[in-house]
C-alpha atoms as a PDB file:
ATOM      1  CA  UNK A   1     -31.000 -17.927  50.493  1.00  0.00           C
ATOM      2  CA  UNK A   2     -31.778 -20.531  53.332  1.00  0.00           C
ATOM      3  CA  UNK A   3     -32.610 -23.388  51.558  1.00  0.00           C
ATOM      4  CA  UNK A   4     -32.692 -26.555  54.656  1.00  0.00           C
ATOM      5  CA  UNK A   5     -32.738 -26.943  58.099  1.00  0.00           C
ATOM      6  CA  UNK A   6     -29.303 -26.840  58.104  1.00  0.00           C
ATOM      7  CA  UNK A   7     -29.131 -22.970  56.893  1.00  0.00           C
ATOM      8  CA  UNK A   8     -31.339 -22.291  59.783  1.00  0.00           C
ATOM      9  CA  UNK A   9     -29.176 -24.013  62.647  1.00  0.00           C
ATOM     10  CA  UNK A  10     -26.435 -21.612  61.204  1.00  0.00           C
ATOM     11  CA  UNK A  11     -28.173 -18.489  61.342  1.00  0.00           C
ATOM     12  CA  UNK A  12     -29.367 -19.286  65.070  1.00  0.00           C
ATOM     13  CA  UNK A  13     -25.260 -20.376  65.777  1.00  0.00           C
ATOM     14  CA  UNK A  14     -24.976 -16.878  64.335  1.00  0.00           C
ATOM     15  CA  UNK A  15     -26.939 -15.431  67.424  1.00  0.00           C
ATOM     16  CA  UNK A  16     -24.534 -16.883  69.686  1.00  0.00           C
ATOM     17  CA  UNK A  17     -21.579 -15.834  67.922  1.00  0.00           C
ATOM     18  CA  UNK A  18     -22.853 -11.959  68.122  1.00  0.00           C
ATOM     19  CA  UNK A  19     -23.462 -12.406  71.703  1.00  0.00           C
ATOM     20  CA  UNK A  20     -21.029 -14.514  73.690  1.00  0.00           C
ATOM     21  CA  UNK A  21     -21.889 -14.729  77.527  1.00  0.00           C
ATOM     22  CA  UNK A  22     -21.122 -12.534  79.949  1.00  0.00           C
ATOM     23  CA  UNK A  23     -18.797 -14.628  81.362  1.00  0.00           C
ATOM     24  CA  UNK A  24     -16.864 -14.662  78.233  1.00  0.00           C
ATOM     25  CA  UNK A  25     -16.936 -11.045  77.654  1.00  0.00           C
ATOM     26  CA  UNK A  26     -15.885 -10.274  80.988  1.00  0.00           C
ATOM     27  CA  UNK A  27     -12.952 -12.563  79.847  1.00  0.00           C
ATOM     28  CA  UNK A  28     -11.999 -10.803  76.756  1.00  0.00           C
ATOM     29  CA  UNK A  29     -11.801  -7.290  78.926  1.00  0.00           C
ATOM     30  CA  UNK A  30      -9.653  -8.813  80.828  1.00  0.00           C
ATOM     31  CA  UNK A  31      -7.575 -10.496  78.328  1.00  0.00           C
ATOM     32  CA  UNK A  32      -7.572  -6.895  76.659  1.00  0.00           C
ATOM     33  CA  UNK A  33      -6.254  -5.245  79.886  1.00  0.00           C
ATOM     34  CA  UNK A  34      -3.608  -8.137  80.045  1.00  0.00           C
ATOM     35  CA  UNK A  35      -2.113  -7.567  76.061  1.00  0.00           C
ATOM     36  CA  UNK A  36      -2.053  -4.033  75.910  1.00  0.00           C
ATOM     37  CA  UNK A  37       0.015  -3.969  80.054  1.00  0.00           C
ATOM     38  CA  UNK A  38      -2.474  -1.957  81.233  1.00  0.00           C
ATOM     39  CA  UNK A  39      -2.604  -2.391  85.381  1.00  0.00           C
ATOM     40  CA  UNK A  40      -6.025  -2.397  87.349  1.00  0.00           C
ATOM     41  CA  UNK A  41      -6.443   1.407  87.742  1.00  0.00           C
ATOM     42  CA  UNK A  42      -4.711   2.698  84.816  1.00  0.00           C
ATOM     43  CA  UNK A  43      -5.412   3.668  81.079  1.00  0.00           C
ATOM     44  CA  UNK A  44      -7.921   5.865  81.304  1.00  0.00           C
ATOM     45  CA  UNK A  45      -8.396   7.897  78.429  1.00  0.00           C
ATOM     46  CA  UNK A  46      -4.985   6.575  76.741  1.00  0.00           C
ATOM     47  CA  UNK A  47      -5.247   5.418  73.586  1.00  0.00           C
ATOM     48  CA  UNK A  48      -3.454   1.651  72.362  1.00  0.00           C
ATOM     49  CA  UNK A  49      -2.368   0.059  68.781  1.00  0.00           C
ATOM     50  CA  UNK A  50      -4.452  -3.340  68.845  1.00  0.00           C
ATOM     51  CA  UNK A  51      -3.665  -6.076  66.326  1.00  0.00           C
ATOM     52  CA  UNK A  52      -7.595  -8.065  66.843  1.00  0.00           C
ATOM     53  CA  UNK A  53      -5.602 -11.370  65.194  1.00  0.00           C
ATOM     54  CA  UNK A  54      -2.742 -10.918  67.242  1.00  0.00           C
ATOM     55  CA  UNK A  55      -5.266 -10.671  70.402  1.00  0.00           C
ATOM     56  CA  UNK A  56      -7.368 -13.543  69.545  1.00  0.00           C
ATOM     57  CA  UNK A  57      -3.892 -15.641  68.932  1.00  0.00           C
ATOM     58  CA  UNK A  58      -2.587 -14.769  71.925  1.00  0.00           C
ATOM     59  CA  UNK A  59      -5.880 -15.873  73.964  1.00  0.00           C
ATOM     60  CA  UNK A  60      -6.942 -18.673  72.221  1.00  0.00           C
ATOM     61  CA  UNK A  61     -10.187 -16.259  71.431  1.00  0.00           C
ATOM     62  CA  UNK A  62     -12.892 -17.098  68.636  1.00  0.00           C
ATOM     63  CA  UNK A  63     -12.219 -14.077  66.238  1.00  0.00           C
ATOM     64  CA  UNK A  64     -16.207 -13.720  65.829  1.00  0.00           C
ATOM     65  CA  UNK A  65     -16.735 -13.577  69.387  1.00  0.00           C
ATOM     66  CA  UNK A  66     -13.937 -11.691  70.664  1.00  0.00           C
ATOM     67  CA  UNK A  67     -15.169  -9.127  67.491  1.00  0.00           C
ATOM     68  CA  UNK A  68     -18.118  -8.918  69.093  1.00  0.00           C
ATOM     69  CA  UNK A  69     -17.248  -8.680  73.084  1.00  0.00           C
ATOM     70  CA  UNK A  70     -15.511  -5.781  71.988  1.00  0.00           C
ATOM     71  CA  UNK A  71     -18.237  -4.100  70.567  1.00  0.00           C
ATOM     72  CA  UNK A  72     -20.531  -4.854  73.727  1.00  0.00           C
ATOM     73  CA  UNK A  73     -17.670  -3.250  75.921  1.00  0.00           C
ATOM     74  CA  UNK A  74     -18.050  -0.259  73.455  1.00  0.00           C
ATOM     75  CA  UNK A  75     -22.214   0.081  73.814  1.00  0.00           C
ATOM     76  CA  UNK A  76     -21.692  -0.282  77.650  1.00  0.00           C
ATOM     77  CA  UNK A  77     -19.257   2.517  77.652  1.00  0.00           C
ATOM     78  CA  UNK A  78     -15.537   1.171  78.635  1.00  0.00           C
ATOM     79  CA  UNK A  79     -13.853   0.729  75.662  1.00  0.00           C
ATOM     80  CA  UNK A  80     -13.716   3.033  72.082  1.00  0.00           C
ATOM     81  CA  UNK A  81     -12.863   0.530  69.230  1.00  0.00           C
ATOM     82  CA  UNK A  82     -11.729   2.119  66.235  1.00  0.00           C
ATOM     83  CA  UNK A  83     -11.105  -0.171  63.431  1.00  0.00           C
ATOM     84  CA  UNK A  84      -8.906   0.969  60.325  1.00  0.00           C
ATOM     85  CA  UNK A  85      -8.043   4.510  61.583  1.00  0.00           C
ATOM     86  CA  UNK A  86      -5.850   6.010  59.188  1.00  0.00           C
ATOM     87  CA  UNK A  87      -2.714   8.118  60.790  1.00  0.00           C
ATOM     88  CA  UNK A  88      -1.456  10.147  58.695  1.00  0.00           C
ATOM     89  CA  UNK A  89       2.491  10.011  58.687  1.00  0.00           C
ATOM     90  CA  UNK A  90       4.009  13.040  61.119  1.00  0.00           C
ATOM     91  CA  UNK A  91       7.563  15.108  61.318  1.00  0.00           C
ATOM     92  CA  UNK A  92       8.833  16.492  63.617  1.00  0.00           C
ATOM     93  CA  UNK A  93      12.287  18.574  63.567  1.00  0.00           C
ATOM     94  CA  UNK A  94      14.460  18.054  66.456  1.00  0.00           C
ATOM     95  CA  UNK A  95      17.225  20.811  65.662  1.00  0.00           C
ATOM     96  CA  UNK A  96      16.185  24.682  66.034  1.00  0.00           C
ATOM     97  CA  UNK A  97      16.343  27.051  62.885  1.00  0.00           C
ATOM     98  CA  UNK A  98      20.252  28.065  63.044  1.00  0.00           C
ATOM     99  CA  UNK A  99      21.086  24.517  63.366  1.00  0.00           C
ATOM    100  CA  UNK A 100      18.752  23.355  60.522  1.00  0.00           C
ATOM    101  CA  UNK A 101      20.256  26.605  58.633  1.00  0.00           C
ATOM    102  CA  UNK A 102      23.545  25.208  58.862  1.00  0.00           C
ATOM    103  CA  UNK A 103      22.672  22.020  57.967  1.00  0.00           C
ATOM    104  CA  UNK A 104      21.236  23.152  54.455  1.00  0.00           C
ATOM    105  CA  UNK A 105      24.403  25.216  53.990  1.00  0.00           C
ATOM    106  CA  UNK A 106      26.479  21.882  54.280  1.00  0.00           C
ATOM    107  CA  UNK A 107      24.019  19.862  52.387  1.00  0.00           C
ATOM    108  CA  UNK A 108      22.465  21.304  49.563  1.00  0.00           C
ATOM    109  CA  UNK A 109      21.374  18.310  48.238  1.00  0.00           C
ATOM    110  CA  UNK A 110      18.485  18.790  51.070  1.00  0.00           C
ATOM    111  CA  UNK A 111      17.958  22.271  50.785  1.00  0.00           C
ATOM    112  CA  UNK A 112      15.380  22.588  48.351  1.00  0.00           C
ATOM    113  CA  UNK A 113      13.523  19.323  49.902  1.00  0.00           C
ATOM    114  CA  UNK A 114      13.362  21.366  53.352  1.00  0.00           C
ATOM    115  CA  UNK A 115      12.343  24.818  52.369  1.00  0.00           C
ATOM    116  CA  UNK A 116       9.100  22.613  50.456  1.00  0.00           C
ATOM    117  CA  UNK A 117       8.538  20.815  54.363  1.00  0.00           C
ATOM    118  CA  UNK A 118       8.911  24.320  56.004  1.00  0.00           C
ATOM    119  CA  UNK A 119       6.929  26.212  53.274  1.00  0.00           C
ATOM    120  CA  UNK A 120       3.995  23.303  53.437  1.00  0.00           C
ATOM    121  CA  UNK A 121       3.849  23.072  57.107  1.00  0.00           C
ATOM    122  CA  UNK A 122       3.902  25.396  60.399  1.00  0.00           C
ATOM    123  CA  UNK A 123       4.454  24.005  63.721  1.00  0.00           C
ATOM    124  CA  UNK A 124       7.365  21.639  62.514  1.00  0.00           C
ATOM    125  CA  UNK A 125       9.596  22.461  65.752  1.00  0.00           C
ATOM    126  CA  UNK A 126       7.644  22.554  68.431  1.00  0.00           C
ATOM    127  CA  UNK A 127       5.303  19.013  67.624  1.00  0.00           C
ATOM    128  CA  UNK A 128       4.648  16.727  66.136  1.00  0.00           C
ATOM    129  CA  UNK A 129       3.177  17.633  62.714  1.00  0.00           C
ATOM    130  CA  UNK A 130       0.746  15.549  60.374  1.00  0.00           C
ATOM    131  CA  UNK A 131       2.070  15.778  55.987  1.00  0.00           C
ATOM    132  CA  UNK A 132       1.017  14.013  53.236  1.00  0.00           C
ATOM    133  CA  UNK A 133       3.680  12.640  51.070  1.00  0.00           C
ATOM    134  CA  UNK A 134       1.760  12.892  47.928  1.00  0.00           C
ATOM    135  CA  UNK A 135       1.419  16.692  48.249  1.00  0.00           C
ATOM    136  CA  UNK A 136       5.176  17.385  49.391  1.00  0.00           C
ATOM    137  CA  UNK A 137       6.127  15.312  46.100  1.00  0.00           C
ATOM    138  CA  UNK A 138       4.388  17.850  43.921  1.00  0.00           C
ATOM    139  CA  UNK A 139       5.614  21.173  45.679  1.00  0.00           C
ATOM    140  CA  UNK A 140       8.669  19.493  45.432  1.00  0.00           C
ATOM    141  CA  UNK A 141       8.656  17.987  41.929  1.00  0.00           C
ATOM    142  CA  UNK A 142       9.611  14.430  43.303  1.00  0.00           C
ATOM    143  CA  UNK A 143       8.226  11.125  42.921  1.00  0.00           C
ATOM    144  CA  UNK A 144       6.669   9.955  45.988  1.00  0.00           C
ATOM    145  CA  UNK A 145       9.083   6.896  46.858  1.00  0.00           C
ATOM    146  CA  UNK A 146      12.167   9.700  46.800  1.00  0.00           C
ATOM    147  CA  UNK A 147       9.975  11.742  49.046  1.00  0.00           C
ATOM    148  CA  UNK A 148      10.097   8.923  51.347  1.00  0.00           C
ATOM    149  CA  UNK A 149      13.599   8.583  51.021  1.00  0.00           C
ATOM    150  CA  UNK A 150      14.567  11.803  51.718  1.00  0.00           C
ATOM    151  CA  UNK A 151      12.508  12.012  55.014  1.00  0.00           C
ATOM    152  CA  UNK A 152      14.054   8.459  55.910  1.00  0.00           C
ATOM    153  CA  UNK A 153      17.776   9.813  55.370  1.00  0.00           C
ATOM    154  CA  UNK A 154      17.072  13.246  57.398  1.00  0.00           C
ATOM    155  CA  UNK A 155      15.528  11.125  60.067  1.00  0.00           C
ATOM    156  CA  UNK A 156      18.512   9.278  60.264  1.00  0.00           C
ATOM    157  CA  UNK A 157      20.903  11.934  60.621  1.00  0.00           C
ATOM    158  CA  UNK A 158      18.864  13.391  63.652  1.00  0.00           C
ATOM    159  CA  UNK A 159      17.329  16.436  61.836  1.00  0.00           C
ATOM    160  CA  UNK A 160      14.031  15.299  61.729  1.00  0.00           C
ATOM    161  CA  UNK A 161      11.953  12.439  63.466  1.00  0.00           C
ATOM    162  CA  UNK A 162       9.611  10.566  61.006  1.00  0.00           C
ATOM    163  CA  UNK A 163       6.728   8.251  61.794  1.00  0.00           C
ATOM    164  CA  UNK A 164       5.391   6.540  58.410  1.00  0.00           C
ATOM    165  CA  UNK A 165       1.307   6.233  57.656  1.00  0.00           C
ATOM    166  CA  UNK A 166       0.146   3.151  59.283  1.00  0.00           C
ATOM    167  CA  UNK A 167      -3.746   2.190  59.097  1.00  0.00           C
ATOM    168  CA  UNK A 168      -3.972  -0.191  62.412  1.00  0.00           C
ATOM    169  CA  UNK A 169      -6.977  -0.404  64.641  1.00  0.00           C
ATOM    170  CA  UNK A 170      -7.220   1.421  67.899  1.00  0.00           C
ATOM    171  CA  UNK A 171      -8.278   0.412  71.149  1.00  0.00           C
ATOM    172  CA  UNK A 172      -9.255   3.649  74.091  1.00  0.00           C
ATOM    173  CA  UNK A 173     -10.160   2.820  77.259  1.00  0.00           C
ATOM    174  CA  UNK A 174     -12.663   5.461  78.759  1.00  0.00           C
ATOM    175  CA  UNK A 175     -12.175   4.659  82.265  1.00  0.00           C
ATOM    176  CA  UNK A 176      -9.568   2.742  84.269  1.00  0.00           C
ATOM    177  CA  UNK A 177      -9.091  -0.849  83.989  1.00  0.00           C
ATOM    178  CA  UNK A 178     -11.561  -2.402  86.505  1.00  0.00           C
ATOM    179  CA  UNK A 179     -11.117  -6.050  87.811  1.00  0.00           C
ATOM    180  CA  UNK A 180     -13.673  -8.801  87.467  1.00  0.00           C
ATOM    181  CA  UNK A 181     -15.974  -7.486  90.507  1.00  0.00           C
ATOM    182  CA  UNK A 182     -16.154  -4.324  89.381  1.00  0.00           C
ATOM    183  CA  UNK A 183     -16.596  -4.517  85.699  1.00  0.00           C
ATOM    184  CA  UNK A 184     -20.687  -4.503  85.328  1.00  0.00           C
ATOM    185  CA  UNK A 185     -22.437  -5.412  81.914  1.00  0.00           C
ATOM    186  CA  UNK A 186     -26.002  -4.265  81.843  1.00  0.00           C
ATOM    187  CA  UNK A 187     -28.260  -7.713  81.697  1.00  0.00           C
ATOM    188  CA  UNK A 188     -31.331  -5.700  80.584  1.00  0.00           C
ATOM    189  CA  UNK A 189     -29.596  -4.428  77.549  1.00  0.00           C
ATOM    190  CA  UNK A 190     -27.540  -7.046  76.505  1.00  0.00           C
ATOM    191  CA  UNK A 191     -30.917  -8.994  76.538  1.00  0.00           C
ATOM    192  CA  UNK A 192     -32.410  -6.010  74.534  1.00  0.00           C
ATOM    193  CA  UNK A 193     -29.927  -5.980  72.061  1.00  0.00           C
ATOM    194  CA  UNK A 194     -29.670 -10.090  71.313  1.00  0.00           C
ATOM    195  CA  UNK A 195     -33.646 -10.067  71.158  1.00  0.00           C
ATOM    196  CA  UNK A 196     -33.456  -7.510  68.797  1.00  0.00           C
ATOM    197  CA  UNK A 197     -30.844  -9.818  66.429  1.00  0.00           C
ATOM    198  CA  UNK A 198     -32.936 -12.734  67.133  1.00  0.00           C
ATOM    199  CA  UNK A 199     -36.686 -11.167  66.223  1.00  0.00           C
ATOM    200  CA  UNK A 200     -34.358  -9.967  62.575  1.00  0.00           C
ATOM    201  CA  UNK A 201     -33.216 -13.479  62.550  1.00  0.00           C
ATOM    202  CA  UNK A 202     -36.531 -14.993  63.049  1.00  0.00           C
ATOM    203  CA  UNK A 203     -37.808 -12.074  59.862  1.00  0.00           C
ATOM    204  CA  UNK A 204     -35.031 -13.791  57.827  1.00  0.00           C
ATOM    205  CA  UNK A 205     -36.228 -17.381  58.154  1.00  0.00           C
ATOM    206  CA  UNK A 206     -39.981 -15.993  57.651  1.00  0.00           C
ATOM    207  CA  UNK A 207     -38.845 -14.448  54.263  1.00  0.00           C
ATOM    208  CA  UNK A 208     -37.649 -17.558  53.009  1.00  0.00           C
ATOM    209  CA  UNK A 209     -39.588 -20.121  54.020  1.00  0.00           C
ATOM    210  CA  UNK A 210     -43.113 -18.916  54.056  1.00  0.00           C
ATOM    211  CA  UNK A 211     -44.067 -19.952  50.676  1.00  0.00           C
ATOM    212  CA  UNK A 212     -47.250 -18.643  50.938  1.00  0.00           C
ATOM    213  CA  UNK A 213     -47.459 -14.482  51.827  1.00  0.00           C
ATOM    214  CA  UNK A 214     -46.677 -12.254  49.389  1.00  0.00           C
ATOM    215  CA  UNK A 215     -42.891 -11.312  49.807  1.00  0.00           C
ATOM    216  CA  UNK A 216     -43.556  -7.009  50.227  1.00  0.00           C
ATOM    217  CA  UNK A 217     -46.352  -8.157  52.635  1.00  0.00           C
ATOM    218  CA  UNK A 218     -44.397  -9.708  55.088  1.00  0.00           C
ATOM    219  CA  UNK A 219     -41.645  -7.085  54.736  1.00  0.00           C
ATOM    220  CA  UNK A 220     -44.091  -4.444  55.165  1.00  0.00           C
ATOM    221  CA  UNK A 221     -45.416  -6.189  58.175  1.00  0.00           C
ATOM    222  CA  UNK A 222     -41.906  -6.793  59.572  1.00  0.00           C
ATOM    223  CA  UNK A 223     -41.879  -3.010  59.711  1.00  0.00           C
ATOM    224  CA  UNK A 224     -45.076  -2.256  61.637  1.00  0.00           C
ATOM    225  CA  UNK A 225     -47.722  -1.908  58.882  1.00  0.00           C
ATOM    226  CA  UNK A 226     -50.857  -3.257  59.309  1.00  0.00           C
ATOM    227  CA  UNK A 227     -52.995  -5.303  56.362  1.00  0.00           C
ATOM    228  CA  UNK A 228     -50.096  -4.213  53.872  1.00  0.00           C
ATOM    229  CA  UNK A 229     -51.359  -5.172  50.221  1.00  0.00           C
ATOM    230  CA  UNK A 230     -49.894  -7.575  47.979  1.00  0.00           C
ATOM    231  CA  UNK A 231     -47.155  -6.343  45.526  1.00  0.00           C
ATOM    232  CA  UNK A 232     -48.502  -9.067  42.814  1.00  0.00           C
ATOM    233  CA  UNK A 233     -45.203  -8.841  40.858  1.00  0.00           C
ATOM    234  CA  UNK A 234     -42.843 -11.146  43.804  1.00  0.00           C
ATOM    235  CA  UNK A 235     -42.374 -15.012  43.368  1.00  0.00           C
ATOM    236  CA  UNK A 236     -45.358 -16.023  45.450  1.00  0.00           C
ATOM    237  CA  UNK A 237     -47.738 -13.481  43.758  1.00  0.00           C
ATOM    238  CA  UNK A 238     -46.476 -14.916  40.539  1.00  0.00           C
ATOM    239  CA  UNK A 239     -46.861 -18.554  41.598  1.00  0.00           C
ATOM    240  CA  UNK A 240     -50.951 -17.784  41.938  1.00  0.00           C
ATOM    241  CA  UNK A 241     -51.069 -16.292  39.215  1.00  0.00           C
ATOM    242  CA  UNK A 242     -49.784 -18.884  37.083  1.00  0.00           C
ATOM    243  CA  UNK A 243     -52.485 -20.798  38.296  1.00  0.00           C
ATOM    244  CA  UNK A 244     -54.874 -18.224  37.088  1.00  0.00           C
ATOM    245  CA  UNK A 245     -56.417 -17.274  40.241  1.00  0.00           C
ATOM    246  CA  UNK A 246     -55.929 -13.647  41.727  1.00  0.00           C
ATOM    247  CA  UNK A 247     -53.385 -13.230  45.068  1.00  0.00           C
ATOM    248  CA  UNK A 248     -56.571 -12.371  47.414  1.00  0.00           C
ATOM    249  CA  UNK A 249     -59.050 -15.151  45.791  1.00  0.00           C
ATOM    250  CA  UNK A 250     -56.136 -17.773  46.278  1.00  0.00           C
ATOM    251  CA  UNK A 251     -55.741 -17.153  49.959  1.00  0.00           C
ATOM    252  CA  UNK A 252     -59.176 -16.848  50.642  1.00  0.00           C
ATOM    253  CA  UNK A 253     -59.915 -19.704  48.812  1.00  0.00           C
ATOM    254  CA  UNK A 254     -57.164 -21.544  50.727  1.00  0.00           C
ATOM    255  CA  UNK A 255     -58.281 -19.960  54.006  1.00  0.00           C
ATOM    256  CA  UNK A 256     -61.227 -21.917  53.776  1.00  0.00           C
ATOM    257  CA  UNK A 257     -59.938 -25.280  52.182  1.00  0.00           C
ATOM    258  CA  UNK A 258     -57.488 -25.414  55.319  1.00  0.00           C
ATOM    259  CA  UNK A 259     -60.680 -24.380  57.554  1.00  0.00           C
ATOM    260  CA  UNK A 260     -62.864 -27.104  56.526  1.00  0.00           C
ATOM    261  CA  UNK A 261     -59.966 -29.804  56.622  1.00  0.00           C
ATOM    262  CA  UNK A 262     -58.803 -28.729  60.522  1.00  0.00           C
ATOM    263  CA  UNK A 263     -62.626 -29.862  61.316  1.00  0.00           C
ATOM    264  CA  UNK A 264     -62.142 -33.309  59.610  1.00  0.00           C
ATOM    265  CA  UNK A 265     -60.666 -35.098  56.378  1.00  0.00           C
ATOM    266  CA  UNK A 266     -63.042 -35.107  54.122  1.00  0.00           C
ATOM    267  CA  UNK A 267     -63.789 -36.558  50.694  1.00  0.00           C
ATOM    268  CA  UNK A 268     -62.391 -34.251  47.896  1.00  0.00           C
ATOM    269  CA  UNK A 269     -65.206 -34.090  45.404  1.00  0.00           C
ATOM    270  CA  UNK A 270     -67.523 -33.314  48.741  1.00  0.00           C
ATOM    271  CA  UNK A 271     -64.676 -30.495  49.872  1.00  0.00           C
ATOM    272  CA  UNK A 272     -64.479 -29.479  46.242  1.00  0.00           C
ATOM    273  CA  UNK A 273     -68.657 -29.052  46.038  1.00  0.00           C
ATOM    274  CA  UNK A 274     -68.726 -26.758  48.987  1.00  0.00           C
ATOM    275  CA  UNK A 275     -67.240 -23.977  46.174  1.00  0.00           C
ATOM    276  CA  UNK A 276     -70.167 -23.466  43.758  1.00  0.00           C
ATOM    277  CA  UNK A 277     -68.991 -21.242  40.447  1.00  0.00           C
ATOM    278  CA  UNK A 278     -65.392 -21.299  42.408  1.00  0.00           C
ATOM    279  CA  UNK A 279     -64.990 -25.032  42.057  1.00  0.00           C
ATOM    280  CA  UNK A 280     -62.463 -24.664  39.334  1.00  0.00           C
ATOM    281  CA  UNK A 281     -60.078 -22.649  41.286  1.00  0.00           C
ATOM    282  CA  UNK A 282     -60.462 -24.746  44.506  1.00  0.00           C
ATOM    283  CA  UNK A 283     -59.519 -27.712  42.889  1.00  0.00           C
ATOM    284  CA  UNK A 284     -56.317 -25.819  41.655  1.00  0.00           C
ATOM    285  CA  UNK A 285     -55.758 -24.650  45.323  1.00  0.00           C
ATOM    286  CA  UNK A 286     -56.041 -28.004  46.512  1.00  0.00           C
ATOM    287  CA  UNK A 287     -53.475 -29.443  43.893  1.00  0.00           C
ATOM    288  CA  UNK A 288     -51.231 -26.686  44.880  1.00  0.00           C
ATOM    289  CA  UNK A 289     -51.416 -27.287  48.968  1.00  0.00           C
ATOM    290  CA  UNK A 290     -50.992 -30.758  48.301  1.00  0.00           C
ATOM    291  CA  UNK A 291     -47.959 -30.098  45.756  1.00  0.00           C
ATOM    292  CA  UNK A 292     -46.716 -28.007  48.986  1.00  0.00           C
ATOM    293  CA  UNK A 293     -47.130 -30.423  51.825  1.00  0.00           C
ATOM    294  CA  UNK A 294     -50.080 -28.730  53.419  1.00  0.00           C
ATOM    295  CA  UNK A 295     -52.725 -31.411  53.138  1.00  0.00           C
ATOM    296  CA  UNK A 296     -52.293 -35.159  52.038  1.00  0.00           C
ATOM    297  CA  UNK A 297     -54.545 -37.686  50.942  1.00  0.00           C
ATOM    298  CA  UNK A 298     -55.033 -40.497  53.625  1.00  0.00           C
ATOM    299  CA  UNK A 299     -55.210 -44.165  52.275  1.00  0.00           C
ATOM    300  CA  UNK A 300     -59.116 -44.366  52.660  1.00  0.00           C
ATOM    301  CA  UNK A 301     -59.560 -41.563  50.139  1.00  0.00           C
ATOM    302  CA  UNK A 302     -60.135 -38.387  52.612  1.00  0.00           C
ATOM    303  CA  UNK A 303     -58.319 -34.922  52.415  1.00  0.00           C
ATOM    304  CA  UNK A 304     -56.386 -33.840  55.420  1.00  0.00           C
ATOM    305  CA  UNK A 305     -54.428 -31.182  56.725  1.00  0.00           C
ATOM    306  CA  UNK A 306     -50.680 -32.325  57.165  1.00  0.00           C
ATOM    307  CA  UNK A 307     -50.044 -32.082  60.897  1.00  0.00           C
END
């Protein structure tokens, strides 16, 4: 929960850090072009390992703001960032059948092993072709680390070729690499988009520090709904009615407290007359705007709105 100022000043820092300037965006795409050897003109539609740490080390990048340069580059249509894509691990055989045949013959330690990859999986010899250890370990009644093992040792001796699982972002470039003149960020919606952030940012610090609308009201508002009720169960429904005084009497009653003091301080037992058969519950309004910093009393006596 924001409690200070302090809380504030970091939300609004937290603005910035979603939307670095254009100038430093324009940066990071070229930065990107740079790490990955990609020339001006080339890497359309090709498809890149990226290490974000590695990148932001490398540059001298914020991580929170290179994060989210990235992402802009997405929305606008150059770049597909793909964070934690799983590839699954992939075989491939690089001998033909009689050669393989012959191999089993001489090695029938591996025969078995191979009729389970050959029996799981078509396509083996002319591409690559994705497996899943775990399954190949129970067709083949193996424990998964001797699964491993066994596709390790046939890789080495040229039979098969073996790329491991790895979960690693990915970075794909839609079009060519442009250079700085040519690379255009849309102003209007990179405006749209931080305005958006900033009116949810503004809804947070509304939340929290009006201490005086009922909590479901101003969601509801926040939302588009007009004159939402009061939910009478949240912390500022509760608060009036500790005070014995209903949600919709209290803010009237404040309503017209405040209303009376913006005119001029007045005296409180003259403010406090003004209520007739209400005068109990003004007086416990007042108490609880001035235990809230909303009015004060001045030195000569008077009530007054806190300015």
């Amino acid at each position: 929960m924001l409690t200070n100022d302090a809380d504030r000043v970091q939300l609004n820092k937290e603005l910035n850090l979603h939307f670095p300037d254009l100038a430093y965006i324009k940066q990071v795409y070229q930065a990107l072009g740079n790490f990955l050897k990609i020339p001006v003109g080339g890497g359309k539609l090709i498809t890149y390992d990226f290490s974000l740490a590695e990148f932001c080390s490398a540059f001298k990048f914020h991580v929170v703001m290179a994060y989210n340069s990235l992402k802009i580059l997405e929305k606008e249509n150059y770049i597909v960032f793909s964070e934690d894509v799983n590839n699954p691990s992939r075989i491939h055989f690089t001998v033909g059948r009689d050669d393989l045949y012959k191999f089993q013959v001489a090695n029938a330690a591996f025969d078995i092993f191979v009729k389970v990859l050959l029996r799981s999986y078509s396509g083996v010899f002319t591409d690559y072709t994705a497996i899943d250890e775990k399954i190949i370990a129970a067709r083949a009644k193996l424990p998964p680390d001797q699964v491993y093992q066994y596709l390790t040792k046939l890789a080495s001796l040229k039979i098969i070729k073996y790329i491991p699982r790895k979960s690693t972002p990915l970075i794909t470039f839609l079009e060519e690499r442009l250079d700085d003149k040519n690379l255009y960020i849309s102003p209007e919606n990179y405006r749209f988009r931080k305005e958006m952030l900033d009116r949810r940012i503004n809804a947070v610090i509304q939340y929290v520090s009006d201490k005086e609308t009922c909590r479901s009201r101003l969601l509801l508002r926040y939302f588009g709904q007009q004159n939402p009720p009061v939910c009478g169960i949240c912390d500022v429904c509760t608060q009036t009615h500790n005070l014995g005084i209903r949600h919709h009497e209290f803010q009237k009653l404040e309503e017209e407290i405040l209303t009376k003091l913006k005119k001029s301080p007045v005296l409180p037992d003259m403010l406090i007359s003004q209520f007739g058969s209400a005068k109990e519950k003004a007086i416990q309004v007042v108490q609880w705007l001035s235990d809230n910093g909303k009015i004060q009393t001045l030195p000569n006596g008077l009530l007054s709105i806190v300015s």
